[in-house]
PDB file of N, CA and C in Angstrom:
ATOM      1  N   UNK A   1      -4.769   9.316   6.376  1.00  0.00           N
ATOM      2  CA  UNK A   1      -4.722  10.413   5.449  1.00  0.00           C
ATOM      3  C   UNK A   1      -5.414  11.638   6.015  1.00  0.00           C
ATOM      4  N   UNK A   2      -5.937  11.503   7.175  1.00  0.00           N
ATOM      5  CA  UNK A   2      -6.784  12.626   8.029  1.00  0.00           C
ATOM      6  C   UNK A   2      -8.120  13.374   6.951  1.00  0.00           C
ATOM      7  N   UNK A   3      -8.385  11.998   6.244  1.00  0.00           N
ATOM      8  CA  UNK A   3      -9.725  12.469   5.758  1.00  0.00           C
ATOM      9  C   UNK A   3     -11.107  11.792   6.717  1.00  0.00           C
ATOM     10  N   UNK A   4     -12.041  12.512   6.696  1.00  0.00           N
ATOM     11  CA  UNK A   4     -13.483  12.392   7.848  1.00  0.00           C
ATOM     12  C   UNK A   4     -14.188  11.501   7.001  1.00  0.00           C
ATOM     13  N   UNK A   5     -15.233  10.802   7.813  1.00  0.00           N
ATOM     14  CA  UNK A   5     -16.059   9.835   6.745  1.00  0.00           C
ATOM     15  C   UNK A   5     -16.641  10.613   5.555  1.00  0.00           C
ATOM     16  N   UNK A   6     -17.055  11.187   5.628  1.00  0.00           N
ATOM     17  CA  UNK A   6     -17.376  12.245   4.238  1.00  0.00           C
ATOM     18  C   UNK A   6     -16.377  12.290   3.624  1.00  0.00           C
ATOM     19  N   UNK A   7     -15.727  12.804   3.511  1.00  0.00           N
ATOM     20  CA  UNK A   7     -13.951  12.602   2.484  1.00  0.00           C
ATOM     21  C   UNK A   7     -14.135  11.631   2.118  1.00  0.00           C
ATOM     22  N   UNK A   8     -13.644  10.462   3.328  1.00  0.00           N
ATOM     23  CA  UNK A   8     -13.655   8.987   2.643  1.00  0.00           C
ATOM     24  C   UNK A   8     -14.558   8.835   1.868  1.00  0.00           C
ATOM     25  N   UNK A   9     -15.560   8.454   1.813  1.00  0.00           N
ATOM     26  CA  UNK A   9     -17.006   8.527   0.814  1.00  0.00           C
ATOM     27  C   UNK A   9     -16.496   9.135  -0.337  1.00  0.00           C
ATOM     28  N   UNK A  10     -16.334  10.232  -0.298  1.00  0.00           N
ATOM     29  CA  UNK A  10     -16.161  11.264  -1.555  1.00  0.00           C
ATOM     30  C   UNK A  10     -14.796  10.683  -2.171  1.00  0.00           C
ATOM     31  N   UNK A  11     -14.211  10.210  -1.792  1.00  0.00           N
ATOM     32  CA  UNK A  11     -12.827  10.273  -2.470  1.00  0.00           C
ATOM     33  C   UNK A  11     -12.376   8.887  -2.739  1.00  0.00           C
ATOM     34  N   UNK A  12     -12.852   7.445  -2.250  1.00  0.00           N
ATOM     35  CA  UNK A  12     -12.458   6.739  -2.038  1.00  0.00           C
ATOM     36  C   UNK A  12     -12.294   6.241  -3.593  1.00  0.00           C
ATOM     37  N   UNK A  13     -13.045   6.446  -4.656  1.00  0.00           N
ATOM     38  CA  UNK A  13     -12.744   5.938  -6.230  1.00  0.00           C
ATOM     39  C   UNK A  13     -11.336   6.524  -6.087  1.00  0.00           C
ATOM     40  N   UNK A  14     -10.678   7.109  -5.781  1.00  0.00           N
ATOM     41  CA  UNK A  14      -9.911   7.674  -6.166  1.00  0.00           C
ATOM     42  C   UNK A  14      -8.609   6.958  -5.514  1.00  0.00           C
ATOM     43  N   UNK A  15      -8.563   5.577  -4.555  1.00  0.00           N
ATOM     44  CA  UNK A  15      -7.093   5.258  -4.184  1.00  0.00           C
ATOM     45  C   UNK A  15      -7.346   3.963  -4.754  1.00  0.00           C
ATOM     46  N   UNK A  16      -6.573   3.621  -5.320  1.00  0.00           N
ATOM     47  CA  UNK A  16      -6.464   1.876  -5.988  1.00  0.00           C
ATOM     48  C   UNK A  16      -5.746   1.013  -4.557  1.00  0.00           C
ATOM     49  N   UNK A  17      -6.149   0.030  -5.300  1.00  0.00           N
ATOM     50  CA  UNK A  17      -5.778  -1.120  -4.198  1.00  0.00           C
ATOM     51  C   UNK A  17      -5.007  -2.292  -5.024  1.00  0.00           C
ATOM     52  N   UNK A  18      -3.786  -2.536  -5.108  1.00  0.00           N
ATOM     53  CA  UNK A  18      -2.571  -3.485  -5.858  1.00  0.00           C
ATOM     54  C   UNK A  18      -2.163  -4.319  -4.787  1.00  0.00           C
ATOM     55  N   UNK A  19      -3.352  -5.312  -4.831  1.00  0.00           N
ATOM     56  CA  UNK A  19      -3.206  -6.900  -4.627  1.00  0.00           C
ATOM     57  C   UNK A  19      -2.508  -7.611  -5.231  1.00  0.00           C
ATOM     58  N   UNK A  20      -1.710  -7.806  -6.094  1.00  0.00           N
ATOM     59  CA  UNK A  20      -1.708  -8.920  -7.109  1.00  0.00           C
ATOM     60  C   UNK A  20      -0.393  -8.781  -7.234  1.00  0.00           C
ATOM     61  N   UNK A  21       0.956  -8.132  -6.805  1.00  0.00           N
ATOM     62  CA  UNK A  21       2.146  -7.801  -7.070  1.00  0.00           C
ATOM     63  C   UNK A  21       3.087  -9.281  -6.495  1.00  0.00           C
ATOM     64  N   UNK A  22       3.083 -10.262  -7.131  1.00  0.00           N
ATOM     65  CA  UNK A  22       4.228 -11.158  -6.555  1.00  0.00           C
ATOM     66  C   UNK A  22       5.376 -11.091  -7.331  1.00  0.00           C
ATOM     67  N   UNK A  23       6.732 -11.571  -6.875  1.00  0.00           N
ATOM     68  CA  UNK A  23       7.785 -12.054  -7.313  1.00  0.00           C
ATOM     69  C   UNK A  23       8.349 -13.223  -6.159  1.00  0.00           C
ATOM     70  N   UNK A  24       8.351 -14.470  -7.110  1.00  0.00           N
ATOM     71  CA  UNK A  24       8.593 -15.457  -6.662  1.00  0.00           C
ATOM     72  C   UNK A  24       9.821 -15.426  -6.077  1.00  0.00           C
ATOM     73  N   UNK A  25       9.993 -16.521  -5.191  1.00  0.00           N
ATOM     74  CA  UNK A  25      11.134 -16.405  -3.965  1.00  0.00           C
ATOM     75  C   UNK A  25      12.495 -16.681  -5.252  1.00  0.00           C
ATOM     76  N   UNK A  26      12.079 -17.718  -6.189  1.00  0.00           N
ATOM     77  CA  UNK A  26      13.041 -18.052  -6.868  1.00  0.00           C
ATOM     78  C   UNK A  26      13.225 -16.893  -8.193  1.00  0.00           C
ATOM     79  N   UNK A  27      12.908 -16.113  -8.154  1.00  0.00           N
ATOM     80  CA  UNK A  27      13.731 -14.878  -9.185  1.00  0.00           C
ATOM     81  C   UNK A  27      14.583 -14.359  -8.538  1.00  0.00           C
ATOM     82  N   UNK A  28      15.328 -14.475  -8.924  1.00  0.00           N
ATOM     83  CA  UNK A  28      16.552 -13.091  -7.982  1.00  0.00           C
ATOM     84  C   UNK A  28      17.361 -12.505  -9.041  1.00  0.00           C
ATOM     85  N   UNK A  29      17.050 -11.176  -9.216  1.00  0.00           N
ATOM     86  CA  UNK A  29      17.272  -9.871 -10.128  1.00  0.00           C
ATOM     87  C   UNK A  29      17.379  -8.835  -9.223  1.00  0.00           C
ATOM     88  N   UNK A  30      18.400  -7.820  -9.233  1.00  0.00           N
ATOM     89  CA  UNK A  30      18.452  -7.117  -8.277  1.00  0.00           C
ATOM     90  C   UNK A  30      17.940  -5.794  -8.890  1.00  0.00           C
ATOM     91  N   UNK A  31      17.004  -5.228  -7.878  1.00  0.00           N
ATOM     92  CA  UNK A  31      15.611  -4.323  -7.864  1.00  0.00           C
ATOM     93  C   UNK A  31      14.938  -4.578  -8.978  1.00  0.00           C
ATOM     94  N   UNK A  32      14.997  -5.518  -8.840  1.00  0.00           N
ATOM     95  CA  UNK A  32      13.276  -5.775 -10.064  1.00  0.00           C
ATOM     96  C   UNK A  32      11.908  -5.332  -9.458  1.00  0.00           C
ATOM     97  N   UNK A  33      11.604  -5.701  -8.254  1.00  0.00           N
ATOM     98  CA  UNK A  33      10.088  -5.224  -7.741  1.00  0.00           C
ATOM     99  C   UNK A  33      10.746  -3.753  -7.750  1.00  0.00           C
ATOM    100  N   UNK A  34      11.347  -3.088  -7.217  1.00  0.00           N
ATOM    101  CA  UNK A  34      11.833  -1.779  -7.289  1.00  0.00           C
ATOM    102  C   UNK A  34      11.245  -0.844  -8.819  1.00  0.00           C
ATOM    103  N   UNK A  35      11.937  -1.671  -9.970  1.00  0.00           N
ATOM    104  CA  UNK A  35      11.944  -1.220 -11.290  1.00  0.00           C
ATOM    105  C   UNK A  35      10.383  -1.629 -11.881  1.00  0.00           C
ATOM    106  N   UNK A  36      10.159  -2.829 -11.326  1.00  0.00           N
ATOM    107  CA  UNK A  36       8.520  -3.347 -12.023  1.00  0.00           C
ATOM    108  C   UNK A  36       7.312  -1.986 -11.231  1.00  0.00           C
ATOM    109  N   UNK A  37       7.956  -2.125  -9.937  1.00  0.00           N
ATOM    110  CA  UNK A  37       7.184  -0.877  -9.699  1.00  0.00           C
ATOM    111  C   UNK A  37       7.149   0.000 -10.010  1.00  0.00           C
ATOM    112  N   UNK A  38       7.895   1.012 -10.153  1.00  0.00           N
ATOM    113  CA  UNK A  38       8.266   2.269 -10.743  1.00  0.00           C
ATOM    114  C   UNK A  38       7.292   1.706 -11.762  1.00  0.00           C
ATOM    115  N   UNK A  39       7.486   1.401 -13.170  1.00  0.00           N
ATOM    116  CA  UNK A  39       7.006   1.087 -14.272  1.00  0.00           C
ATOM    117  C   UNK A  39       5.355   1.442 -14.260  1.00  0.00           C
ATOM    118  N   UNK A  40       4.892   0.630 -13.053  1.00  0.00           N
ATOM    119  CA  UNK A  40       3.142   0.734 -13.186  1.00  0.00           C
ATOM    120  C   UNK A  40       3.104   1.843 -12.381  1.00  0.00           C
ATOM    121  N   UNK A  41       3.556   1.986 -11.813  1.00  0.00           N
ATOM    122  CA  UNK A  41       3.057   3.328 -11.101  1.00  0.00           C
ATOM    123  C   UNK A  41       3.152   4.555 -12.155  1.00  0.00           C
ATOM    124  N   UNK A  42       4.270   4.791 -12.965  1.00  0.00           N
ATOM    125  CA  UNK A  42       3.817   5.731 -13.997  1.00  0.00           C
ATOM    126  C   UNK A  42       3.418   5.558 -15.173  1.00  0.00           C
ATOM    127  N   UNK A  43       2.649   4.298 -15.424  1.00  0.00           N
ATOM    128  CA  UNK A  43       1.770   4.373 -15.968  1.00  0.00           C
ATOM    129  C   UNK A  43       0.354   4.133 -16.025  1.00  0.00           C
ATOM    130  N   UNK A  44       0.419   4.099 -14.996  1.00  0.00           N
ATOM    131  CA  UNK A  44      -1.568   3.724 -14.319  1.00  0.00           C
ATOM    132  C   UNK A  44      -1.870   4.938 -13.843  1.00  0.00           C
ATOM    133  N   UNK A  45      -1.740   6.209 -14.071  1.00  0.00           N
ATOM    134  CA  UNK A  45      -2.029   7.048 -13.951  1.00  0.00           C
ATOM    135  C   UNK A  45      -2.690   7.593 -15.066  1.00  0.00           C
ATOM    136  N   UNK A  46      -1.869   7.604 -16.481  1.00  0.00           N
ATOM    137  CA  UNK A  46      -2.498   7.962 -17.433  1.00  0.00           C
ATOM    138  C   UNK A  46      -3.521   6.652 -18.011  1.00  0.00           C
ATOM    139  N   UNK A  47      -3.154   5.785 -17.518  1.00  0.00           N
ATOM    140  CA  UNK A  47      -4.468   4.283 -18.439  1.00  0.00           C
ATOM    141  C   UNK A  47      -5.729   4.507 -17.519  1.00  0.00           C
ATOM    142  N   UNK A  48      -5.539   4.934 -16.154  1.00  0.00           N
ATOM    143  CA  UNK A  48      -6.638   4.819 -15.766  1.00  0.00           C
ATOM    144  C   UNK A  48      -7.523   5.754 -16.109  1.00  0.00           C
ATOM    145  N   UNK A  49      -6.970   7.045 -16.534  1.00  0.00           N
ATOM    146  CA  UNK A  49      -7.740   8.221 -16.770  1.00  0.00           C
ATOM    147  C   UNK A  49      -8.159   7.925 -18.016  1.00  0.00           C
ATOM    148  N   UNK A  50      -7.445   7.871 -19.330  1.00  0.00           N
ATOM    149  CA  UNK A  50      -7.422   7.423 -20.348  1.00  0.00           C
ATOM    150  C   UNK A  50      -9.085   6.189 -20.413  1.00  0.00           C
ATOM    151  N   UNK A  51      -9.076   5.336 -19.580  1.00  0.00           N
ATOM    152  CA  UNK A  51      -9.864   4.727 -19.251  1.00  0.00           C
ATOM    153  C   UNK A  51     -11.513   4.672 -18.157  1.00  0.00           C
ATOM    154  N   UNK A  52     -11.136   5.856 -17.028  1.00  0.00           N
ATOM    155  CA  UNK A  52     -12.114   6.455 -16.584  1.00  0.00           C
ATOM    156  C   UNK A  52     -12.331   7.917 -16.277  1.00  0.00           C
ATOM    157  N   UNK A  53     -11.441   8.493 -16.950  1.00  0.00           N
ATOM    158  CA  UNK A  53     -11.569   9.922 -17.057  1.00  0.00           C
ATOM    159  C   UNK A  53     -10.996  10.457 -15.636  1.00  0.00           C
ATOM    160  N   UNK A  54     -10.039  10.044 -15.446  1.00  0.00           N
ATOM    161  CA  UNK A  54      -9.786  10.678 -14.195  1.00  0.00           C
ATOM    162  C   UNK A  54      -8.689   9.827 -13.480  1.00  0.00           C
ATOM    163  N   UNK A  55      -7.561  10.829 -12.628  1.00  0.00           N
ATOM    164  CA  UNK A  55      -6.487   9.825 -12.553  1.00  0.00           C
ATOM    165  C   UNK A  55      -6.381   9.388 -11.086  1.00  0.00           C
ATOM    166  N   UNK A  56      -5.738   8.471 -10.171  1.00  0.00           N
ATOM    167  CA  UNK A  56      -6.036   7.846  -9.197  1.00  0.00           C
ATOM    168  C   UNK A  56      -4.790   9.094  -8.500  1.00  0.00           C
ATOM    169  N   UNK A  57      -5.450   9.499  -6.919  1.00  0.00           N
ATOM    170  CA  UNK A  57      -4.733  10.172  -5.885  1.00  0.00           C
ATOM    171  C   UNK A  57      -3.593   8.994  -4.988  1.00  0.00           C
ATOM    172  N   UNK A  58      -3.651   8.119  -5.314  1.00  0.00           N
ATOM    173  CA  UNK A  58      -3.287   6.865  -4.139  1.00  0.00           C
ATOM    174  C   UNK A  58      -3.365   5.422  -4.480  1.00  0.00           C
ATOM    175  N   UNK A  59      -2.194   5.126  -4.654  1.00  0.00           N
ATOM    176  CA  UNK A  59      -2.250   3.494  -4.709  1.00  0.00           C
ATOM    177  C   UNK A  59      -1.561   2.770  -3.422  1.00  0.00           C
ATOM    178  N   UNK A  60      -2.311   1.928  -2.750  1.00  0.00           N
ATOM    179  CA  UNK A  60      -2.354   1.111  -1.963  1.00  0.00           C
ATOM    180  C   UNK A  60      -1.991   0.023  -2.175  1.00  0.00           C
ATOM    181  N   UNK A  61      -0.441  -0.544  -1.506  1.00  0.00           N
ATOM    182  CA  UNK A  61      -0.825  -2.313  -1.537  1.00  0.00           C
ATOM    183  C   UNK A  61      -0.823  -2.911  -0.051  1.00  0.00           C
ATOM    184  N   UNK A  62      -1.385  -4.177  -0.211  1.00  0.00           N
ATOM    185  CA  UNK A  62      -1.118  -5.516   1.113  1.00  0.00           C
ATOM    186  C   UNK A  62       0.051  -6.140   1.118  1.00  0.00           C
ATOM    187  N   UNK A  63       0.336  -6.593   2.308  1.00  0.00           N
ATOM    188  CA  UNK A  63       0.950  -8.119   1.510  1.00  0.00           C
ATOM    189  C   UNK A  63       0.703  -8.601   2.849  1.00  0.00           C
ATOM    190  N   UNK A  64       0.051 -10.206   2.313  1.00  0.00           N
ATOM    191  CA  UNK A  64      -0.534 -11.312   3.460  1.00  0.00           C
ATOM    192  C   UNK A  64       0.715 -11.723   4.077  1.00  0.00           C
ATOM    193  N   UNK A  65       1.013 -11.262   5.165  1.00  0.00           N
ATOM    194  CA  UNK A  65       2.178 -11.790   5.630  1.00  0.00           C
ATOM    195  C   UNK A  65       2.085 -13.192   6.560  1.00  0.00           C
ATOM    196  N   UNK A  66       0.608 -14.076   6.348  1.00  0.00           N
ATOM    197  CA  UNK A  66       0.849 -15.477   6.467  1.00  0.00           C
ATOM    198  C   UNK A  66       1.673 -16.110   5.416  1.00  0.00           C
ATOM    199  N   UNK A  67       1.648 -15.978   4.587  1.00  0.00           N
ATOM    200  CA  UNK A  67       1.789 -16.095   2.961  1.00  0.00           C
ATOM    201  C   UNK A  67       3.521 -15.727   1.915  1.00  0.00           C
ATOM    202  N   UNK A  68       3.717 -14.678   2.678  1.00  0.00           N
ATOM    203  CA  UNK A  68       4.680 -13.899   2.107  1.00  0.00           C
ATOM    204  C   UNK A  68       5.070 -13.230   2.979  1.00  0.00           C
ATOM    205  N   UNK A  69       6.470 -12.573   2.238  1.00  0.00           N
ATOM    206  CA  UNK A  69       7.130 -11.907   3.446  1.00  0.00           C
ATOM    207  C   UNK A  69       7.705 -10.132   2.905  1.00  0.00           C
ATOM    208  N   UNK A  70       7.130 -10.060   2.229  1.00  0.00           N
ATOM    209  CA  UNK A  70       6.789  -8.634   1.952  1.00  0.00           C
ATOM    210  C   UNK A  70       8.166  -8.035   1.620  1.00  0.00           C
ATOM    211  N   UNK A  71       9.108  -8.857   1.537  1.00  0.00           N
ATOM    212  CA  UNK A  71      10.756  -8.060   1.867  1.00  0.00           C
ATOM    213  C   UNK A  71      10.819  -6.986   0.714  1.00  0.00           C
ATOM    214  N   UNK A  72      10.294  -7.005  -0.570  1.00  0.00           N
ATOM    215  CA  UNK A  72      10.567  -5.927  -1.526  1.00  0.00           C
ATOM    216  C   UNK A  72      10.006  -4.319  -1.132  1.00  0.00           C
ATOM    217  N   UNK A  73       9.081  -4.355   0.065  1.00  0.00           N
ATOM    218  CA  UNK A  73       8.494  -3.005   0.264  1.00  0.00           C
ATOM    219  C   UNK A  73       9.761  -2.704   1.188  1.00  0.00           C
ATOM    220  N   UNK A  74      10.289  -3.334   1.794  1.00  0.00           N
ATOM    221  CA  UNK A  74      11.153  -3.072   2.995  1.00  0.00           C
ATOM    222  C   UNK A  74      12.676  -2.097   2.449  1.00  0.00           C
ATOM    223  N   UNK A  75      12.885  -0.968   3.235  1.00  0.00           N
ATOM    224  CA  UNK A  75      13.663  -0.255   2.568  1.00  0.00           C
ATOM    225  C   UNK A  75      15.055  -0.698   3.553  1.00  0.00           C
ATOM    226  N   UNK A  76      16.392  -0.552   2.820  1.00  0.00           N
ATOM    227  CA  UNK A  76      17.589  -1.035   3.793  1.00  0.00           C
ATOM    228  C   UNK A  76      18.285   0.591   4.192  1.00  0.00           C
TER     229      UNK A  76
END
């Protein structure tokens, strides 16, 4: 993001981190992680503020790719 350790420091409340996003191998709905996403993403903007006064610049996810295979971030 070409922010300096100071930035980082200063800003870091401010990017969430969305661990927790699975869809099992056995659902198959076509763009559901697509649509489930969309969904929280516009609305964790206003709950979080709503909730800490202030709305998040950045949401971040993982995915353990021992574990999983990440295919829903993957664009065709």
């Amino acid at each position: 993001m070409g922010w300096d350790t100071e930035q980082h420091r200063a800003h870091l409340h401010r990017v969430l981190g969305m661990s927790r996003f699975l869809l099992r191998t056995s659902v198959h709905c076509h763009n559901l992680a697509s649509c489930a996403l969309g969904m929280v993403l516009r609305q964790v903007g206003p709950d979080f503020e709503a909730q800490y006064g202030y709305r998040p610049w950045l949401v971040e996810s993982f995915v353990d790719t021992e574990h999983f295979l990440g295919t829903c971030y993957k664009g065709d």
